[in-house]
C-alpha atoms as a PDB file:
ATOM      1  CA  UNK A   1     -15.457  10.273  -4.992  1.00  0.00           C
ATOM      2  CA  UNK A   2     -18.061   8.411  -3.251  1.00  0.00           C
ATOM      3  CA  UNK A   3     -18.951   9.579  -0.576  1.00  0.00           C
ATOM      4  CA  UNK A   4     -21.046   6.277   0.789  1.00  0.00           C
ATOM      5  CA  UNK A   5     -17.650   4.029   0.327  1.00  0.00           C
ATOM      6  CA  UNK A   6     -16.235   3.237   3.764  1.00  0.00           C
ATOM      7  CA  UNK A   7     -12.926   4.426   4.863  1.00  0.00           C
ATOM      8  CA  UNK A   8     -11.206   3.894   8.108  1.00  0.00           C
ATOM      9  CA  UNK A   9      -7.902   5.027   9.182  1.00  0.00           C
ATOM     10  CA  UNK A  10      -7.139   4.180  13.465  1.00  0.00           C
ATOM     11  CA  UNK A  11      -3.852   3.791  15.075  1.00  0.00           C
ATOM     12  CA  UNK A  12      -3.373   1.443  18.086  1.00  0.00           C
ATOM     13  CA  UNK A  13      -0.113   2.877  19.625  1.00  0.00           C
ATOM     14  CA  UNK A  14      -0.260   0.366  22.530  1.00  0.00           C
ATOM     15  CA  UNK A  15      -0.474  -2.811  19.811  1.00  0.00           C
ATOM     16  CA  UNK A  16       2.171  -0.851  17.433  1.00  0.00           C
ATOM     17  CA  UNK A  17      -0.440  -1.469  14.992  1.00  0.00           C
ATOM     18  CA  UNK A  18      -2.331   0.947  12.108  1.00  0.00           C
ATOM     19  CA  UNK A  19      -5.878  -0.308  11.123  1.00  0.00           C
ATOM     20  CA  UNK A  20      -7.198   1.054   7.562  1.00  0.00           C
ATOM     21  CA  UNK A  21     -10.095  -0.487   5.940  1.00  0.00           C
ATOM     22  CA  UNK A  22     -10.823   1.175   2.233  1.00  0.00           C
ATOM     23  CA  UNK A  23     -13.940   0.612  -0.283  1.00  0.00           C
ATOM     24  CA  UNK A  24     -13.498   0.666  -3.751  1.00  0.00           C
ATOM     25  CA  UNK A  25     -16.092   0.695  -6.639  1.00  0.00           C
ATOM     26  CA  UNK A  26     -14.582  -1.530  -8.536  1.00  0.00           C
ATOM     27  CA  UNK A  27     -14.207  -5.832  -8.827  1.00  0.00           C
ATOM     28  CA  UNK A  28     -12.052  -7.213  -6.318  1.00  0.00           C
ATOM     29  CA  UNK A  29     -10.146  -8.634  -9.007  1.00  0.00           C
ATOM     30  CA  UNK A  30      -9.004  -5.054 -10.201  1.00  0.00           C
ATOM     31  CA  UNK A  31      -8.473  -3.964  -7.070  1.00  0.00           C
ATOM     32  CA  UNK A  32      -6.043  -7.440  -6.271  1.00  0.00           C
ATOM     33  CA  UNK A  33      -4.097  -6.401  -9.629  1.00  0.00           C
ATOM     34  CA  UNK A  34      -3.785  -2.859  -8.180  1.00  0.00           C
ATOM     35  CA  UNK A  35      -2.604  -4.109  -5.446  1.00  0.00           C
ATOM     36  CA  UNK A  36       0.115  -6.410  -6.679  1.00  0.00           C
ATOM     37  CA  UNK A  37       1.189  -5.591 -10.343  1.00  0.00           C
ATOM     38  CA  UNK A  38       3.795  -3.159 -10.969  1.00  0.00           C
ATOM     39  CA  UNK A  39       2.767  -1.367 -13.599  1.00  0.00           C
ATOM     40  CA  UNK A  40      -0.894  -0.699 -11.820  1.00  0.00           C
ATOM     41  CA  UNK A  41       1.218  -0.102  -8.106  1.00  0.00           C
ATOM     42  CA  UNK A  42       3.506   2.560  -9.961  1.00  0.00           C
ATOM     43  CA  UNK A  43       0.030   4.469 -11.375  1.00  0.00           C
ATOM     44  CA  UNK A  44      -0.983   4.840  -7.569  1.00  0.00           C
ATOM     45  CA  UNK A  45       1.553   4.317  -4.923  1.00  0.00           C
ATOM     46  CA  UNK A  46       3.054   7.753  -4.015  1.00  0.00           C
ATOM     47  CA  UNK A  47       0.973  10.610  -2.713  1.00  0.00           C
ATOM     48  CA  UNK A  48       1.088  13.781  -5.118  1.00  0.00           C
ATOM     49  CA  UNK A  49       3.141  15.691  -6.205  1.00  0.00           C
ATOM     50  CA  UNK A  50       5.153  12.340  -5.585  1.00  0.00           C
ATOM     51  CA  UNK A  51       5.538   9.534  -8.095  1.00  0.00           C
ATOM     52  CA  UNK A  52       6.469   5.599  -7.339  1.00  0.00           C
ATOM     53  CA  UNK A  53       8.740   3.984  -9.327  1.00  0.00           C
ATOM     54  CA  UNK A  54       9.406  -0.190  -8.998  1.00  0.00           C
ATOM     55  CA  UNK A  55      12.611  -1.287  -9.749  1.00  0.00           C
ATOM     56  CA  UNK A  56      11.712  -4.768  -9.600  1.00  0.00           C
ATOM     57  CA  UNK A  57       8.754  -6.952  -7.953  1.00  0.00           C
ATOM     58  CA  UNK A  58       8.296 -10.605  -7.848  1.00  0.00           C
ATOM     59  CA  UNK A  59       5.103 -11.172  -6.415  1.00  0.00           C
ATOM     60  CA  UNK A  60       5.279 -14.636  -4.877  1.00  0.00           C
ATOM     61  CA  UNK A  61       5.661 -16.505  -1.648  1.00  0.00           C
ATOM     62  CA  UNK A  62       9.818 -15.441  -0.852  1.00  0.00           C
ATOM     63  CA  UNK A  63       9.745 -12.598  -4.242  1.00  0.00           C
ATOM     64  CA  UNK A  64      10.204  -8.910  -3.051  1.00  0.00           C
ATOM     65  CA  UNK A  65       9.051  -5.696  -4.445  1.00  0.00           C
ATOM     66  CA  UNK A  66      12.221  -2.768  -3.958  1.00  0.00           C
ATOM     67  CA  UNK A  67      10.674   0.221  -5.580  1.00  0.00           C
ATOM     68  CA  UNK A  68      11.114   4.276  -4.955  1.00  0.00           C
ATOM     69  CA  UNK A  69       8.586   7.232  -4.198  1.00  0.00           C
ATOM     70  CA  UNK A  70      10.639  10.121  -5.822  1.00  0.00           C
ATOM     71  CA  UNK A  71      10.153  14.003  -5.521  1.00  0.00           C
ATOM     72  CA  UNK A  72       9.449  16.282  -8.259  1.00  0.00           C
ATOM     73  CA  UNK A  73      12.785  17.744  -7.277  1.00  0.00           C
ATOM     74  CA  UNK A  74      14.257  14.003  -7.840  1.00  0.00           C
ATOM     75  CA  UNK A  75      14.677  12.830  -4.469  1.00  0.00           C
ATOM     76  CA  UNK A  76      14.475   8.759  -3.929  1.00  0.00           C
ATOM     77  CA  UNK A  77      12.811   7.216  -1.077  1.00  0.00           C
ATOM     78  CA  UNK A  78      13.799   3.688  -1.125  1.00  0.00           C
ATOM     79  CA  UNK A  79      11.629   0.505  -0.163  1.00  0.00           C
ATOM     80  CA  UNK A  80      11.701  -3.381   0.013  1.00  0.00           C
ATOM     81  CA  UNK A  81       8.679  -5.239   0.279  1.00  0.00           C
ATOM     82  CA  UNK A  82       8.974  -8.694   0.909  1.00  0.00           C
ATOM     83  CA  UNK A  83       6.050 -10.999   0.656  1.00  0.00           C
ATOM     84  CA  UNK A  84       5.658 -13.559   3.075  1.00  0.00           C
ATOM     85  CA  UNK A  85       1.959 -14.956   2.257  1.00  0.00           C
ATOM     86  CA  UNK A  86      -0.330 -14.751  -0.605  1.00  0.00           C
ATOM     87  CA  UNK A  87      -3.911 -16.481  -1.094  1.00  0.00           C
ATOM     88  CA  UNK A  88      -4.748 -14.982  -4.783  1.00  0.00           C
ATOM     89  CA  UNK A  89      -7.354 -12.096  -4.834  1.00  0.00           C
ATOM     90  CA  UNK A  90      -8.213 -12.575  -1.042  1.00  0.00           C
ATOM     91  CA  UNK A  91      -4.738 -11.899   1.410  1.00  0.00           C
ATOM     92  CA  UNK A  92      -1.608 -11.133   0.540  1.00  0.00           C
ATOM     93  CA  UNK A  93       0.930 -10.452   3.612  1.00  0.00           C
ATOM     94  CA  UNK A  94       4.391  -8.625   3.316  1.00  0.00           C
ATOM     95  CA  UNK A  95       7.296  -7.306   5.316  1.00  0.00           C
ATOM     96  CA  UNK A  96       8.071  -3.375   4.546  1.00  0.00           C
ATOM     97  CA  UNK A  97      11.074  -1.656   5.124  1.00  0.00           C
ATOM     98  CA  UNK A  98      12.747   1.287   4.845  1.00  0.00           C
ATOM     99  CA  UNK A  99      16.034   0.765   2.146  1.00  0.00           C
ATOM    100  CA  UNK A 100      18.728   2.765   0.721  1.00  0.00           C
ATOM    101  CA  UNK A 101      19.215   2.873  -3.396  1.00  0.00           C
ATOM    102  CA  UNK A 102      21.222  -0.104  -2.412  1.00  0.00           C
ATOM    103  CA  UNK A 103      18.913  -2.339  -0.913  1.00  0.00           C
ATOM    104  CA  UNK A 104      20.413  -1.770   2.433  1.00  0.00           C
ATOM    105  CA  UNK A 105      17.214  -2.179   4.761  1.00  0.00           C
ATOM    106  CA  UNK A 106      16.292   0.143   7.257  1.00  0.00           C
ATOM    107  CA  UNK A 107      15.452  -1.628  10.618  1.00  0.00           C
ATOM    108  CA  UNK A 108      13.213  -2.107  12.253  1.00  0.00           C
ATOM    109  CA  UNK A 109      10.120  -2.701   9.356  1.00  0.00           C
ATOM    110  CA  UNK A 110       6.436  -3.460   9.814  1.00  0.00           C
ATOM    111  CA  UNK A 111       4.300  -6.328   8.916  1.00  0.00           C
ATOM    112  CA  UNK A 112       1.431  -5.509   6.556  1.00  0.00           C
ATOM    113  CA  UNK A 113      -1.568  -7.846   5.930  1.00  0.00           C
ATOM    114  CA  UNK A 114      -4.163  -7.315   3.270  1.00  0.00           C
ATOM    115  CA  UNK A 115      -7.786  -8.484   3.301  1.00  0.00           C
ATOM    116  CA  UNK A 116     -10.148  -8.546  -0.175  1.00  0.00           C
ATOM    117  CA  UNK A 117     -13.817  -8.773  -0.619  1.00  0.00           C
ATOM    118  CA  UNK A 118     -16.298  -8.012  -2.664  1.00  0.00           C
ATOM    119  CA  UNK A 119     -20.311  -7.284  -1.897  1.00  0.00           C
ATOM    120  CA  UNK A 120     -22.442  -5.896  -4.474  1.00  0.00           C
ATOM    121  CA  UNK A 121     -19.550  -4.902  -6.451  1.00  0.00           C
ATOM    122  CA  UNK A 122     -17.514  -2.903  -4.106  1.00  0.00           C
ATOM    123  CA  UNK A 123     -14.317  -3.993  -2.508  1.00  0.00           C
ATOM    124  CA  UNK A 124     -13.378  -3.724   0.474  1.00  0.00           C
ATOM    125  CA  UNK A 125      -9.665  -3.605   1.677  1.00  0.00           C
ATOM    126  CA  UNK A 126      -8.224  -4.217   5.003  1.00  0.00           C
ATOM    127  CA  UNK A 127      -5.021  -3.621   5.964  1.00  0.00           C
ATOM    128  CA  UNK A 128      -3.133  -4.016   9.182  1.00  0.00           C
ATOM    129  CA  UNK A 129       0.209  -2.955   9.862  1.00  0.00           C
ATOM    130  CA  UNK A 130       2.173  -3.685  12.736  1.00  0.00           C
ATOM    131  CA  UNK A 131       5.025  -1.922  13.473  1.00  0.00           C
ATOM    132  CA  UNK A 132       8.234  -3.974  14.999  1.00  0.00           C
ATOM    133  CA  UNK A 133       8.696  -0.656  17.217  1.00  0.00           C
ATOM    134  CA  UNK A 134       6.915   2.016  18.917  1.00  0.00           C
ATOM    135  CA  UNK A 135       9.619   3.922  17.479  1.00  0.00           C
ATOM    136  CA  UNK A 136       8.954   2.865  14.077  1.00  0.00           C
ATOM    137  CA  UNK A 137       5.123   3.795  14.524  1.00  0.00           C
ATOM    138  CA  UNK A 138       6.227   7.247  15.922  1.00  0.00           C
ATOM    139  CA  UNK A 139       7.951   8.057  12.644  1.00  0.00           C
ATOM    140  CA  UNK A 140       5.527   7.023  10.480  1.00  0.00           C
ATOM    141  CA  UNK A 141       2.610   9.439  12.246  1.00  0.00           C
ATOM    142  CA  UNK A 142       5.253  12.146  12.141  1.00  0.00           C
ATOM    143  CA  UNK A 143       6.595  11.593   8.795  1.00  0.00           C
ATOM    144  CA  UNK A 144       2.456  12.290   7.970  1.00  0.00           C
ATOM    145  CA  UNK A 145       2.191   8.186   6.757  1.00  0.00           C
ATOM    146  CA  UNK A 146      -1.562   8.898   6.980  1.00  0.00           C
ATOM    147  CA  UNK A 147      -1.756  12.243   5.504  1.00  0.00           C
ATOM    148  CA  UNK A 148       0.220  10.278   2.025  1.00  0.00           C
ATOM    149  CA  UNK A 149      -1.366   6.851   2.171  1.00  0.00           C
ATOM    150  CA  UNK A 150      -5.003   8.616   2.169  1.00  0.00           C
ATOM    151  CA  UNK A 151      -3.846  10.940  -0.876  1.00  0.00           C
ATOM    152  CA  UNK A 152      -2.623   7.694  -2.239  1.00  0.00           C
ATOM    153  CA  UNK A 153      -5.724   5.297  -2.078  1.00  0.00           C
ATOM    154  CA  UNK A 154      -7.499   8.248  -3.694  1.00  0.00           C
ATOM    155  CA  UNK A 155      -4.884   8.453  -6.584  1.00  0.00           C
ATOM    156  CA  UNK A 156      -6.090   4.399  -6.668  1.00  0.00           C
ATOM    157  CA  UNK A 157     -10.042   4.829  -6.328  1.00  0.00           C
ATOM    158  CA  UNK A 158      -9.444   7.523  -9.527  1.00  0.00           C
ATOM    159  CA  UNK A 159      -7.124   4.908 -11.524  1.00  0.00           C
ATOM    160  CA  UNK A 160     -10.113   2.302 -10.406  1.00  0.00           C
ATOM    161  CA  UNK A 161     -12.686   4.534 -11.839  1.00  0.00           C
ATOM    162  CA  UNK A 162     -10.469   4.698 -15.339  1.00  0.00           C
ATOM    163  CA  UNK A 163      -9.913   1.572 -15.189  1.00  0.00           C
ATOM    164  CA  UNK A 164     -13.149   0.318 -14.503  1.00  0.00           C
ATOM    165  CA  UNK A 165     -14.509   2.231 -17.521  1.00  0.00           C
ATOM    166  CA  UNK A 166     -12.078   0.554 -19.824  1.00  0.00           C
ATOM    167  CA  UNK A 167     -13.971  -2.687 -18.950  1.00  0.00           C
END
């Protein structure tokens, strides 16, 4: 890992909002792709000893992603993402929430926004989530959402570094 890449993690309770701003060494091309193919998302998106499985994604304006982290045990956790805004390889913006195997949503969800850019070949990532409810935020701190999401951008910078080399 580098150590010099920026990586910020704060948590506004009183906006109901999560602020995390990650640098990658890699294009910001390959890190949009990460970000919104499948097949890259599945190589990254669960924290060990977890693994993420999509069971579909359409990523456009409207499309939805519904995908699963599961245990090593088995054990499905069900999501839907549903993207409300994209602006290719700069900001994407999505609604998350919480589903059953069905596609039964879990309310209430929170409203992520992504930022890319590049500078001297490293990207940097901004994302804000804001939570619909306090409540919701509460859970995700206690459920250790920053704890997994950490472990899971570094599962992405080493699939970057791969990836990268491949290039």
């Amino acid at each position: 890992m580098n150590n010099d890449l920026l990586f910020d993690f704060n948590v506004d309770k009183a906006a109901k909002t999560v602020f995390i701003t990650r640098e990658f060494n890699a294009g910001q091309s390959l890190v949009w792709d990460a970000f919104t193919k499948a097949e890259l998302l599945d190589q990254w998106g669960a924290p060990a000893p977890m693994r993420a499985k999509t069971k579909y994604m359409d990523f456009k304006v409207g499309g939805r992603r519904f995908y699963a982290m599961i245990s090593p045990e088995g054990q499905e956790r069900w999501a839907v993402q549903e993207y409300t805004s994209i602006s290719p390889k700069t900001n994407f913006k999505m609604y998350n929430a919480v589903a059953d195997k069905d596609e039964n949503r879990e309310l209430p969800g929170s409203e992520w926004d992504h930022n890319f850019s590049e500078q001297n070949g490293i990207t940097k990532v901004d994302i804000i989530i804001f939570n619909e409810s306090f409540e919701r935020l509460e859970k995700m701190i206690e459920m250790g959402f920053k704890i997994g999401f950490t472990m899971s951008l570094k599962n992405l910078e080493e699939l970057l570094s791969t990836l990268s080399q491949e290039f």
